[in-house]
N, C-alpha and C. Protein backbone atom coordinates (compact mmCIF):
# COMPACT_ATOMS: atom_id res chain seq x y z
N UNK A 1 88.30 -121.71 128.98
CA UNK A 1 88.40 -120.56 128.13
C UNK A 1 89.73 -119.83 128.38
N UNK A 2 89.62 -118.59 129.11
CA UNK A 2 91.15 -118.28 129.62
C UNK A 2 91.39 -118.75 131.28
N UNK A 3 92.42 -118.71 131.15
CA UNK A 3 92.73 -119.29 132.74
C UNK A 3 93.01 -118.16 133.81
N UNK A 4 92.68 -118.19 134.79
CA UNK A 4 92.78 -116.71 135.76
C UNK A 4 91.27 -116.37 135.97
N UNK A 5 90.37 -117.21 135.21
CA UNK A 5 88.89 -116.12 135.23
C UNK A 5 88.19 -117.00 135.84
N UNK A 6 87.14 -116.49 136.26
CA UNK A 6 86.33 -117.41 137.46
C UNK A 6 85.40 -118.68 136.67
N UNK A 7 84.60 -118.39 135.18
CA UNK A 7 84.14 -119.28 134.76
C UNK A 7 84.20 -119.16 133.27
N UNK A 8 83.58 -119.89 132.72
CA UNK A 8 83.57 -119.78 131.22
C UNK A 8 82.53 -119.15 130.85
N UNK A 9 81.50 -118.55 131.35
CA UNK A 9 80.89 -117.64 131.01
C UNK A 9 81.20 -116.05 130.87
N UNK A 10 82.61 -115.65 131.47
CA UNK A 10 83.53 -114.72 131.95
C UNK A 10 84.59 -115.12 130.48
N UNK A 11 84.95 -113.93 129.42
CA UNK A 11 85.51 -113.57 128.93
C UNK A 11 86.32 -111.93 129.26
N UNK A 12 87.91 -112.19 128.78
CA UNK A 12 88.40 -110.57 129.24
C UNK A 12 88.02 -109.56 128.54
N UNK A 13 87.29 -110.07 126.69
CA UNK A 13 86.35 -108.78 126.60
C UNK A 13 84.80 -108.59 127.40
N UNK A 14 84.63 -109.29 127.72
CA UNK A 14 83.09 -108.90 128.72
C UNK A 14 83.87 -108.71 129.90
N UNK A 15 84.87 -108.75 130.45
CA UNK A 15 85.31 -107.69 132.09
C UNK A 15 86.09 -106.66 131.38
N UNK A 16 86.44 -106.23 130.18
CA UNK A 16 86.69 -104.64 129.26
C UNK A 16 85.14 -104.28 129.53
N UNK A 17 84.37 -104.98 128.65
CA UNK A 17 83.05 -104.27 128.65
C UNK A 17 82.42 -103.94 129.72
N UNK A 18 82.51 -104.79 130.63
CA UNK A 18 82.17 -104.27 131.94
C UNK A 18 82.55 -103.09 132.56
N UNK A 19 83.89 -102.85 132.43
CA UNK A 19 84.37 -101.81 133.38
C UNK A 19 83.90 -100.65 132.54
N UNK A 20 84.27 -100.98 131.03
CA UNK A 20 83.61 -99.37 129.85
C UNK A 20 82.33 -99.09 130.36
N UNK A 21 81.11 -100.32 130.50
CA UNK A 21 79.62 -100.00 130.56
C UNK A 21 79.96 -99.07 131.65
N UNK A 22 80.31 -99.96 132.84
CA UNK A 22 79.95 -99.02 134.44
C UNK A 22 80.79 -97.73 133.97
N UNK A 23 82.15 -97.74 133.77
CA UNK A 23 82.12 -96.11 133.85
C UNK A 23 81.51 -95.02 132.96
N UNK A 24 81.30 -96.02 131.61
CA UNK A 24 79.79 -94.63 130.76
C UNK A 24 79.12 -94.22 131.51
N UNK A 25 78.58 -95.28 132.05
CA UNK A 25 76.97 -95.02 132.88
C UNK A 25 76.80 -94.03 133.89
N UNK A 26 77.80 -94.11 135.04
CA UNK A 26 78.49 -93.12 135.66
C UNK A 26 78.42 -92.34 135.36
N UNK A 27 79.44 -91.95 133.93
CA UNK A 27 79.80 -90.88 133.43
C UNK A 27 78.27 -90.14 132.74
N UNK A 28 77.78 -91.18 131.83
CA UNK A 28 77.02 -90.27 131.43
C UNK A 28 75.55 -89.55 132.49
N UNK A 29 75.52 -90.61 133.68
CA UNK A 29 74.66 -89.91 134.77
C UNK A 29 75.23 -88.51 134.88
N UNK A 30 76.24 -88.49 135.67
CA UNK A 30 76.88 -87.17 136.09
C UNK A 30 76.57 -85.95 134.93
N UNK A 31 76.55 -86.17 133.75
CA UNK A 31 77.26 -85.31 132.49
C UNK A 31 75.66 -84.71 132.70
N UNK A 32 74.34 -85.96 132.82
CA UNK A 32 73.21 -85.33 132.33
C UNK A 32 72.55 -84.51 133.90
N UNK A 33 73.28 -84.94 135.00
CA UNK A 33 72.18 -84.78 136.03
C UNK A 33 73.29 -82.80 135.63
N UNK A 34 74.27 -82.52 135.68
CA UNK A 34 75.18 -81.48 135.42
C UNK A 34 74.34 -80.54 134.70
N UNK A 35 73.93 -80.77 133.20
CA UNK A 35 73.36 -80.55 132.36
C UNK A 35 71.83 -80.06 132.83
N UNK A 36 71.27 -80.91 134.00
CA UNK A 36 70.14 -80.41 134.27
C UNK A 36 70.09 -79.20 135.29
N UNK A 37 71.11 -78.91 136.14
CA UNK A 37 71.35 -77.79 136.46
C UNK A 37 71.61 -76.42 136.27
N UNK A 38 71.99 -76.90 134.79
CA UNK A 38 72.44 -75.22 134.01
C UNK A 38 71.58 -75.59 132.63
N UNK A 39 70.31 -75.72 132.82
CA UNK A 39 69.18 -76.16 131.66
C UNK A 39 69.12 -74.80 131.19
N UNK A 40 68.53 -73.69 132.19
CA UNK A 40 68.07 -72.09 131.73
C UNK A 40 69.34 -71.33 130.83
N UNK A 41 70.93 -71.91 130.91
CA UNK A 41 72.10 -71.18 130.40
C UNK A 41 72.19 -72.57 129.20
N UNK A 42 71.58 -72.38 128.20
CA UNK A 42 71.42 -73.36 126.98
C UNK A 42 72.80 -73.47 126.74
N UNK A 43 73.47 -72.55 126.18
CA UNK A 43 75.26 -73.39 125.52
C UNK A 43 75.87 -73.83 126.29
N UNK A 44 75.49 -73.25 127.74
CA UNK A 44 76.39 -73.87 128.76
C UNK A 44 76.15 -75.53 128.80
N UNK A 45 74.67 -75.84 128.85
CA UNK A 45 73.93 -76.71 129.21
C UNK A 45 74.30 -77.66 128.15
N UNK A 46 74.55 -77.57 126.77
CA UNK A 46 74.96 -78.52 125.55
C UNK A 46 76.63 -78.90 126.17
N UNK A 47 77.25 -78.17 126.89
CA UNK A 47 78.62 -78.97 126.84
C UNK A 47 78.74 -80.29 127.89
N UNK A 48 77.52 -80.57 128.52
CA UNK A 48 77.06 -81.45 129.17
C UNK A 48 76.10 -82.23 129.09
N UNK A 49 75.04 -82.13 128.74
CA UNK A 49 74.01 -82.47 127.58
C UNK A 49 73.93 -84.03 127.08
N UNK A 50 75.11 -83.47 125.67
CA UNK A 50 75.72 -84.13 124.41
C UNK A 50 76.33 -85.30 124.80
N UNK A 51 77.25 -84.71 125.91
CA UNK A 51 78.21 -86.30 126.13
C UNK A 51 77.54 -87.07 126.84
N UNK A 52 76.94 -86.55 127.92
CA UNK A 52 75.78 -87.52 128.67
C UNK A 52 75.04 -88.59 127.63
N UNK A 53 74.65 -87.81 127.26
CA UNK A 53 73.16 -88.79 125.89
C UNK A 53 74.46 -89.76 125.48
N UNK A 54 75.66 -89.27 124.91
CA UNK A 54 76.61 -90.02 124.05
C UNK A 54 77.41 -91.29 124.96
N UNK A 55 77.43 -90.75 126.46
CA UNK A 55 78.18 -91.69 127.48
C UNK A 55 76.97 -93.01 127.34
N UNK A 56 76.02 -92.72 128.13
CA UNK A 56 75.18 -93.52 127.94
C UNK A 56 74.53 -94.72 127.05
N UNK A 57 74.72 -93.53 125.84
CA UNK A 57 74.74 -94.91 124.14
C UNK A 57 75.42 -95.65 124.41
N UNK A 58 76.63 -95.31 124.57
CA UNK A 58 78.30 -96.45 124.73
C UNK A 58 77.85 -97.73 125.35
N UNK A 59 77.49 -97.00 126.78
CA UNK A 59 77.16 -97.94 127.94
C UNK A 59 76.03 -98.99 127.41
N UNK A 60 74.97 -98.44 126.74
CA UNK A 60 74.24 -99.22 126.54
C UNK A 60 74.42 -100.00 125.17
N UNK A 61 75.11 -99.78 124.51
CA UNK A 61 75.88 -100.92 123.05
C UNK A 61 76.50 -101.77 124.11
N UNK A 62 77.63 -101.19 125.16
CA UNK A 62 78.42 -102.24 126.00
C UNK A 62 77.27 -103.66 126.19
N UNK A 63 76.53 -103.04 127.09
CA UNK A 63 75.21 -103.84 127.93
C UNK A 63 74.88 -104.91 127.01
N UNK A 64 74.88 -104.13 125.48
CA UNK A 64 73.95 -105.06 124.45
C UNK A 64 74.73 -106.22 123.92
N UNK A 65 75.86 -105.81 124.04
CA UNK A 65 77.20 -106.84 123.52
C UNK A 65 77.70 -107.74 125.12
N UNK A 66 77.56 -107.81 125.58
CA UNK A 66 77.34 -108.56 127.21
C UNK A 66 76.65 -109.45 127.09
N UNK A 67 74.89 -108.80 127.20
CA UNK A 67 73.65 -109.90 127.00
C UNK A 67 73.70 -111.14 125.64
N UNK A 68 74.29 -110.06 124.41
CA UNK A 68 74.19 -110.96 123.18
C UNK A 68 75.31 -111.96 123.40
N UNK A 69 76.37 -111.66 124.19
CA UNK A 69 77.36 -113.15 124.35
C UNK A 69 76.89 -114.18 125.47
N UNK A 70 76.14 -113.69 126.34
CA UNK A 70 75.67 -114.42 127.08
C UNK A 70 76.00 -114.47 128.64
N UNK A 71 77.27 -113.67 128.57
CA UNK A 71 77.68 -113.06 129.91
C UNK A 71 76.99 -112.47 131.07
N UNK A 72 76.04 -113.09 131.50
CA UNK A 72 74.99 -112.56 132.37
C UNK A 72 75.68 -111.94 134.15
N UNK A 73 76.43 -112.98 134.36
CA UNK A 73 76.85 -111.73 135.80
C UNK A 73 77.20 -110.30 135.76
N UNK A 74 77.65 -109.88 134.94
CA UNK A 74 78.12 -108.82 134.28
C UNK A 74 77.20 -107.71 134.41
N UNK A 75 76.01 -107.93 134.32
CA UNK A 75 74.16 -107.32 134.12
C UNK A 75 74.14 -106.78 135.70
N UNK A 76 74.81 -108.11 136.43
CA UNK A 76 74.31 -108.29 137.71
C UNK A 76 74.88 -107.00 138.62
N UNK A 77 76.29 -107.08 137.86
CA UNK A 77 77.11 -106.30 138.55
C UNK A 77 76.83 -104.63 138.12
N UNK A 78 75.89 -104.51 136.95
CA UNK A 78 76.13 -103.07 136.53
C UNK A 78 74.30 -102.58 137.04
N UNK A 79 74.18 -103.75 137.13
CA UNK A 79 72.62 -103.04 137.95
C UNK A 79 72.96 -102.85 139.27
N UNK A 80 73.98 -103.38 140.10
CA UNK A 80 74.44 -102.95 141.31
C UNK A 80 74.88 -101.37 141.62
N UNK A 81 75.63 -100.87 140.26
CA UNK A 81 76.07 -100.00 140.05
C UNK A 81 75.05 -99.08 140.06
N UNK A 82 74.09 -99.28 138.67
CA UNK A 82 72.95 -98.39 138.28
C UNK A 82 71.97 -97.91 139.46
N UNK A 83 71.80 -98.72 139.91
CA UNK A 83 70.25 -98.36 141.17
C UNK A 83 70.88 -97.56 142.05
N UNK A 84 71.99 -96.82 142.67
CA UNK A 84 72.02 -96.09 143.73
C UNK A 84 72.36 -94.56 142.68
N UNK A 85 72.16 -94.77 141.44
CA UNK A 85 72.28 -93.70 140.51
C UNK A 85 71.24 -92.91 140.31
N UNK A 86 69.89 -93.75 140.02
CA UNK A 86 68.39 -93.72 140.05
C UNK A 86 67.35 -93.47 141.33
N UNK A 87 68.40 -93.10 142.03
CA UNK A 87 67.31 -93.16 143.64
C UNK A 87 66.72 -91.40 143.36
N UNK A 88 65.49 -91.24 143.96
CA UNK A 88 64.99 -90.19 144.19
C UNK A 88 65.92 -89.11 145.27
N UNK A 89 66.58 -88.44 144.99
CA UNK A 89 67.02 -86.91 145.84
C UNK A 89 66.06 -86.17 145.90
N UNK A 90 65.43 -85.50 144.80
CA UNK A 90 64.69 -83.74 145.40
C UNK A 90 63.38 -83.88 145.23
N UNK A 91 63.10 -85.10 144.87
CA UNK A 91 61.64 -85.23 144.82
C UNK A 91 60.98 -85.00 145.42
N UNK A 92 59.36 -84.68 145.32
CA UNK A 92 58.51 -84.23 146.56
C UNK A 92 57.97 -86.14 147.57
N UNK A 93 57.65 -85.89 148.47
CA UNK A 93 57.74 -87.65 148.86
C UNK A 93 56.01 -87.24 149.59
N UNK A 94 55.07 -87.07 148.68
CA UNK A 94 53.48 -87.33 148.58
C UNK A 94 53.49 -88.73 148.77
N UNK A 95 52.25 -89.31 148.37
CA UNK A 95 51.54 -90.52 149.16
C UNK A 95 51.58 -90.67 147.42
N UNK A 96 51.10 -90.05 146.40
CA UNK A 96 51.48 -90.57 145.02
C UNK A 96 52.71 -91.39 144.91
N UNK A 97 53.89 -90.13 145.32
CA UNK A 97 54.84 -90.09 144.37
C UNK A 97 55.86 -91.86 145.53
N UNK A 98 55.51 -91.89 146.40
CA UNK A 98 55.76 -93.09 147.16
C UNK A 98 55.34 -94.48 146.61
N UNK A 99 53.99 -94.49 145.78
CA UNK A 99 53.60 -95.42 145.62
C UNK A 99 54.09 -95.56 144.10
N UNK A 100 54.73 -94.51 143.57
CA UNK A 100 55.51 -94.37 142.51
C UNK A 100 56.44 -95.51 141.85
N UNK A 101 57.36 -94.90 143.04
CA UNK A 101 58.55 -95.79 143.69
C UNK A 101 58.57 -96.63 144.02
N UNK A 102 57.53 -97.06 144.74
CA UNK A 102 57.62 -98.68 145.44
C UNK A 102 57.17 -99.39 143.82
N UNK A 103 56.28 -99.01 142.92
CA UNK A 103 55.63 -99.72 141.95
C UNK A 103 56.89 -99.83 141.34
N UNK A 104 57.84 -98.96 140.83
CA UNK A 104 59.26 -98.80 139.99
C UNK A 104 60.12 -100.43 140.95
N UNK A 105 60.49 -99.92 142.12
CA UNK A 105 61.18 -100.84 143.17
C UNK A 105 60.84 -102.04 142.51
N UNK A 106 59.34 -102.39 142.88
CA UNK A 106 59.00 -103.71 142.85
C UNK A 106 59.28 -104.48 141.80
N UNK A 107 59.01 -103.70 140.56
CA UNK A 107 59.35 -104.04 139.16
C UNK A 107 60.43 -104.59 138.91
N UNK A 108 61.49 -103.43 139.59
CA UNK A 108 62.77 -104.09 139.51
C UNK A 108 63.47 -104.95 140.28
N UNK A 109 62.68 -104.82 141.51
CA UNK A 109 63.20 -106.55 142.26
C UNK A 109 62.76 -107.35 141.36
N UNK A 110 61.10 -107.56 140.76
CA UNK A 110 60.85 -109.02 140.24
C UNK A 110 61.73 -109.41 138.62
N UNK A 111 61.57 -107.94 138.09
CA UNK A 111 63.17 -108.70 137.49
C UNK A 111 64.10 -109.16 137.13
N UNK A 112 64.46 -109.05 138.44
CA UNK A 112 65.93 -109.39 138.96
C UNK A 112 65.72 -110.54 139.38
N UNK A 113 64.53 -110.80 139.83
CA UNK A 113 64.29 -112.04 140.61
C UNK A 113 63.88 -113.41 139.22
N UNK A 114 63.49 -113.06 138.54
CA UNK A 114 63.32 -113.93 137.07
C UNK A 114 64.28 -113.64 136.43
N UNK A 115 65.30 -112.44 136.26
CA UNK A 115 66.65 -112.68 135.46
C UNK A 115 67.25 -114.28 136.53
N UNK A 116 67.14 -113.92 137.49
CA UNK A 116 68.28 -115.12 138.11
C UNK A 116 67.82 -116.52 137.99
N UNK A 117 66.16 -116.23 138.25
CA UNK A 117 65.56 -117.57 137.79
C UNK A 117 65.88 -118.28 136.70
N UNK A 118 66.21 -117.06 135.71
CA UNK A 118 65.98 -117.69 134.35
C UNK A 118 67.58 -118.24 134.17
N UNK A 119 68.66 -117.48 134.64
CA UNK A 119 69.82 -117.82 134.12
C UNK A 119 70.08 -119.23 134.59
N UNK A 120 69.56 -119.49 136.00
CA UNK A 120 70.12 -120.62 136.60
C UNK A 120 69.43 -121.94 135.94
N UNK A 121 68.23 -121.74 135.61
CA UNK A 121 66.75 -123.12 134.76
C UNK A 121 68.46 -123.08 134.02
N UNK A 122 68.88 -121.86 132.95
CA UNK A 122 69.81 -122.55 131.63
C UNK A 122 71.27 -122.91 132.22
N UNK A 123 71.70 -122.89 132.93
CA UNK A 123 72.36 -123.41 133.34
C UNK A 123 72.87 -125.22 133.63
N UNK A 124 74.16 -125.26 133.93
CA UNK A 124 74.24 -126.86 134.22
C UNK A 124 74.44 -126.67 135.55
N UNK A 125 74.65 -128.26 135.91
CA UNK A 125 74.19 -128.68 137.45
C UNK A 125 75.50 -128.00 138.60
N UNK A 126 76.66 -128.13 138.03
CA UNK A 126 77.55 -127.29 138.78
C UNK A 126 77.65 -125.41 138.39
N UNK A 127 76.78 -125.34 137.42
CA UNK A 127 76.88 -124.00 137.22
C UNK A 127 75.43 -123.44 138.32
N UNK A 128 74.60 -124.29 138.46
CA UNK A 128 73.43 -124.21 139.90
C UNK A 128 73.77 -123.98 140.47
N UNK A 129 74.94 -124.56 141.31
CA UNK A 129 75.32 -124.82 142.32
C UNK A 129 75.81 -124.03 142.80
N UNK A 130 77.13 -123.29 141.73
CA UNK A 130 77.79 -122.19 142.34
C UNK A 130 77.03 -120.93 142.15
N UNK A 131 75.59 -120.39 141.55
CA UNK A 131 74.42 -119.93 141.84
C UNK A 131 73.87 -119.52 143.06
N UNK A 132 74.21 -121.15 143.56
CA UNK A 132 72.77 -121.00 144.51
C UNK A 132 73.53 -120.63 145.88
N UNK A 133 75.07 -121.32 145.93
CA UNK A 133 75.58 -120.97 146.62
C UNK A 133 76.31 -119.43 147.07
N UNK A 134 76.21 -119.07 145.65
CA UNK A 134 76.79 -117.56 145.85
C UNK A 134 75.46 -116.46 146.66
N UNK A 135 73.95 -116.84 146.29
CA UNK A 135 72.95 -115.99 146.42
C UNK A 135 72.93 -115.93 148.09
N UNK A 136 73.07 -117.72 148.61
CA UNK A 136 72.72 -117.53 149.63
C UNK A 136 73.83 -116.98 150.58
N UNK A 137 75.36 -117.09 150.13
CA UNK A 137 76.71 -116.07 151.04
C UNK A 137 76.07 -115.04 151.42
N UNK A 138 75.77 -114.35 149.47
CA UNK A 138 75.44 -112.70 149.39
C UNK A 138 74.11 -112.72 150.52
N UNK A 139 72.87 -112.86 150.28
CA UNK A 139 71.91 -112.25 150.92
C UNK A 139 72.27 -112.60 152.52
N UNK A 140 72.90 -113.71 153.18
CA UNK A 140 73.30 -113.97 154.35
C UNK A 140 74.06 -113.34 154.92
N UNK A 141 74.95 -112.03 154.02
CA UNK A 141 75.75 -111.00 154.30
C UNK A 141 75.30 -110.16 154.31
N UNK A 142 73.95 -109.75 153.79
CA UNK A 142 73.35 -108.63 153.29
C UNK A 142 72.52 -108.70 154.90
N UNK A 143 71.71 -109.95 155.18
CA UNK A 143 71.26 -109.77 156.63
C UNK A 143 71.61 -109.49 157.21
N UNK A 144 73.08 -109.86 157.48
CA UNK A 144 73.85 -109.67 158.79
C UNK A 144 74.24 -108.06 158.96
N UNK A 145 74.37 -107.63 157.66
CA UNK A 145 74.62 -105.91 157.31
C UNK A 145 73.14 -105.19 158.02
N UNK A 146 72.22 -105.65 157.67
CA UNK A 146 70.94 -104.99 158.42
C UNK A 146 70.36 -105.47 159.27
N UNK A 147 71.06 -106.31 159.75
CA UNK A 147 70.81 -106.31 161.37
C UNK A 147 71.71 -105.34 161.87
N UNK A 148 72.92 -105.45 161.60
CA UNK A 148 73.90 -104.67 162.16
C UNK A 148 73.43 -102.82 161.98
N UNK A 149 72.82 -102.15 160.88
CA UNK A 149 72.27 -101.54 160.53
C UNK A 149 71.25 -101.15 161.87
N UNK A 150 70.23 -102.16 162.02
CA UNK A 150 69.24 -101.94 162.69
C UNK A 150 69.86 -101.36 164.76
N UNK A 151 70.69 -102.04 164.86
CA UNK A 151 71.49 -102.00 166.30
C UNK A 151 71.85 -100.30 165.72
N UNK A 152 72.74 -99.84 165.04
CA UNK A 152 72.81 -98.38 164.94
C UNK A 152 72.33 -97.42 164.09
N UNK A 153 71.03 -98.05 164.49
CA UNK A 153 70.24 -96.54 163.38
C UNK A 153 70.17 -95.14 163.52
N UNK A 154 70.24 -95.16 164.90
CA UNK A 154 70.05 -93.74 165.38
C UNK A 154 71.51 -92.83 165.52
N UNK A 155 72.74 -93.76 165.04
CA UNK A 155 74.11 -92.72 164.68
C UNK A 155 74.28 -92.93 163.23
N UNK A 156 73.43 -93.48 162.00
CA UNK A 156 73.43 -93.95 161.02
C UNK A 156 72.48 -93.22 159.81
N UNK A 157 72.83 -92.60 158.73
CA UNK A 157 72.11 -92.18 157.80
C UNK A 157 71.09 -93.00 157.85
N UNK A 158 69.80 -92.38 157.25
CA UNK A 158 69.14 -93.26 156.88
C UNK A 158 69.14 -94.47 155.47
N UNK A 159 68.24 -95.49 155.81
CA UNK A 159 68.74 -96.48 154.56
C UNK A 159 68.02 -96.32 153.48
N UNK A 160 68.19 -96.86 152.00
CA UNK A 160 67.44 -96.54 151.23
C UNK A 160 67.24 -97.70 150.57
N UNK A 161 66.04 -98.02 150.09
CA UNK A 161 65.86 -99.66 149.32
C UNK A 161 66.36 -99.60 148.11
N UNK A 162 66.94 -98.60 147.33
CA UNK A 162 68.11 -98.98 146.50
C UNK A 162 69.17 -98.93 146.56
N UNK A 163 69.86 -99.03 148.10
CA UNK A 163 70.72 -98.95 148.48
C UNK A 163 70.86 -100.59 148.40
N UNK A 164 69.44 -101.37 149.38
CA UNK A 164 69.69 -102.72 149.41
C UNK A 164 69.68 -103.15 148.62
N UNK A 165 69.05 -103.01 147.62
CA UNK A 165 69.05 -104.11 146.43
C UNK A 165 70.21 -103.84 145.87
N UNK A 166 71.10 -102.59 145.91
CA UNK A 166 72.47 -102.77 145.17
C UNK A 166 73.12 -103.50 145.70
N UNK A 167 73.16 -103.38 146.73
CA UNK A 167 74.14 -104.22 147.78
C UNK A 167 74.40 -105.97 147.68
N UNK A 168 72.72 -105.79 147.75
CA UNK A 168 72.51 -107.67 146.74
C UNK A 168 72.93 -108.07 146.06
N UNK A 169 72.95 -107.25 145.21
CA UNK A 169 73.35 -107.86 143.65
C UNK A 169 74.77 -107.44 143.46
N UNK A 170 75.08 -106.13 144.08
CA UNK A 170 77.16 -106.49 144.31
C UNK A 170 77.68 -107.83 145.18
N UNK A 171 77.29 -108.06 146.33
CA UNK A 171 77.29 -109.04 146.79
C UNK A 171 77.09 -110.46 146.53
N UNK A 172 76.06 -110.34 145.76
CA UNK A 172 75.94 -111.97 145.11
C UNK A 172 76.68 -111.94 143.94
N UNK A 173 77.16 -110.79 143.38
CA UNK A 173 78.20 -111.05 141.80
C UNK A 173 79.64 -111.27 143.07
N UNK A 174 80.16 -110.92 144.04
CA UNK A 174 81.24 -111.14 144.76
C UNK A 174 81.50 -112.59 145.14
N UNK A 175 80.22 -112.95 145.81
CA UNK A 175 79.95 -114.32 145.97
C UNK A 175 80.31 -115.47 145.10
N UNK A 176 79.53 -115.01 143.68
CA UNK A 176 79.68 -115.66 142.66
C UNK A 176 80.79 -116.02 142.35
N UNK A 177 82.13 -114.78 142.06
CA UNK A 177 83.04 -114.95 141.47
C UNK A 177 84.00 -115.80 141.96
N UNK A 178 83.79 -115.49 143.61
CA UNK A 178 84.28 -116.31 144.40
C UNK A 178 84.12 -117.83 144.32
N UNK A 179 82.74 -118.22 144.44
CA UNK A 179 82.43 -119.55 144.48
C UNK A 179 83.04 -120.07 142.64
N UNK A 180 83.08 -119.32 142.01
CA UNK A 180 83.01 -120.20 140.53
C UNK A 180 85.00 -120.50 140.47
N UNK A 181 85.73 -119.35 141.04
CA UNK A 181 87.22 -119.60 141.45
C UNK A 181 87.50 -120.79 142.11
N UNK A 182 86.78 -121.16 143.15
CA UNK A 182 87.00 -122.21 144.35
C UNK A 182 86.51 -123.72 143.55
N UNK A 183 85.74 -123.27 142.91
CA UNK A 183 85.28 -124.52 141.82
C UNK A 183 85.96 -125.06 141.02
N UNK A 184 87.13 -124.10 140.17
CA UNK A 184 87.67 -124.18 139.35
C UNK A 184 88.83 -124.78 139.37
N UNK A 185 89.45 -124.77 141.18
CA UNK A 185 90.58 -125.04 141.01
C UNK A 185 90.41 -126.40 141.05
């Protein structure tokens, strides 16, 4: 396809779209979580509001024009992004609202875990490969991160499970890009 890019599933308008989705998404998080702070001062609250709802559309036409070409790492990389956006801050943390979360979590590991299933079944035999090889770099980096984690917990924020699963899925799109480059040449 073009030369410089890691595979042929990788077009330079799906890494435009990519970088537009992630920074809407961003953007329009910030604009709305903003917006929810100055809810009681209403005009104030519309100059943040509006663009939020509007960042977000963008992001999500981006997303839709991604999936419809078929560009699936791309997903991988902006759900990496998304989940440390979505984590609970001020919530109350009841025995409900825990089992909340883990039900949300789980959802979105399995997923993630049948998006990858599914991309790799359509896939060809060297496009497996550099798959299977990228998952197992990433999560083999991701262990070694929480082990290392586990040795300094006690000078260490605490961790958050959408911290890990972002980490995964940045990691295995790093992996990826890597392994599909090394393939290529």
């Amino acid at each position: 396809m073009f030369s410089g890019l890691p595979s042929e599933r990788i077009s330079r308008i799906g890494v435009a779209e990519f970088v537009g989705a992630a920074a809407t998404l961003v953007a329009g998080t910030l604009l709305l979580r903003r917006a929810g702070l100055f809810y009681l001062e209403r005009p104030y609250s519309y100059y943040f509001f509006f663009p939020g709802v509007m960042a977000l559309f963008i992001s999500g036409w981006l997303v839709f024009r991604i999936v419809r070409r078929g560009e699936y790492p791309w997903v991988f990389g902006l759900a990496a992004i998304a989940l440390p956006l979505f984590q609970p801050s001020v919530a109350p943390y009841t025995v409900r609202f825990r089992v909340v979360v883990a039900i949300r979590d789980l959802a979105l590991i399995t997923t993630a875990v049948l998006f990858v299933a599914r991309s790799i079944r359509r896939a060809d035999e060297l496009e497996r490969r550099v798959h299977v090889q990228a998952v197992s770099w990433s999560y083999t980096a991701i262990v070694l991160a929480l082990v290392s984690y586990a040795m300094f917990e006690d000078v260490l924020p605490p961790l958050h499970a959408t911290w890990v699963a972002s980490a995964l899925l940045a990691s295995w799109m790093a992996a990826w890009a890597y392994e599909s480059a090394r393939y290529q040449r």
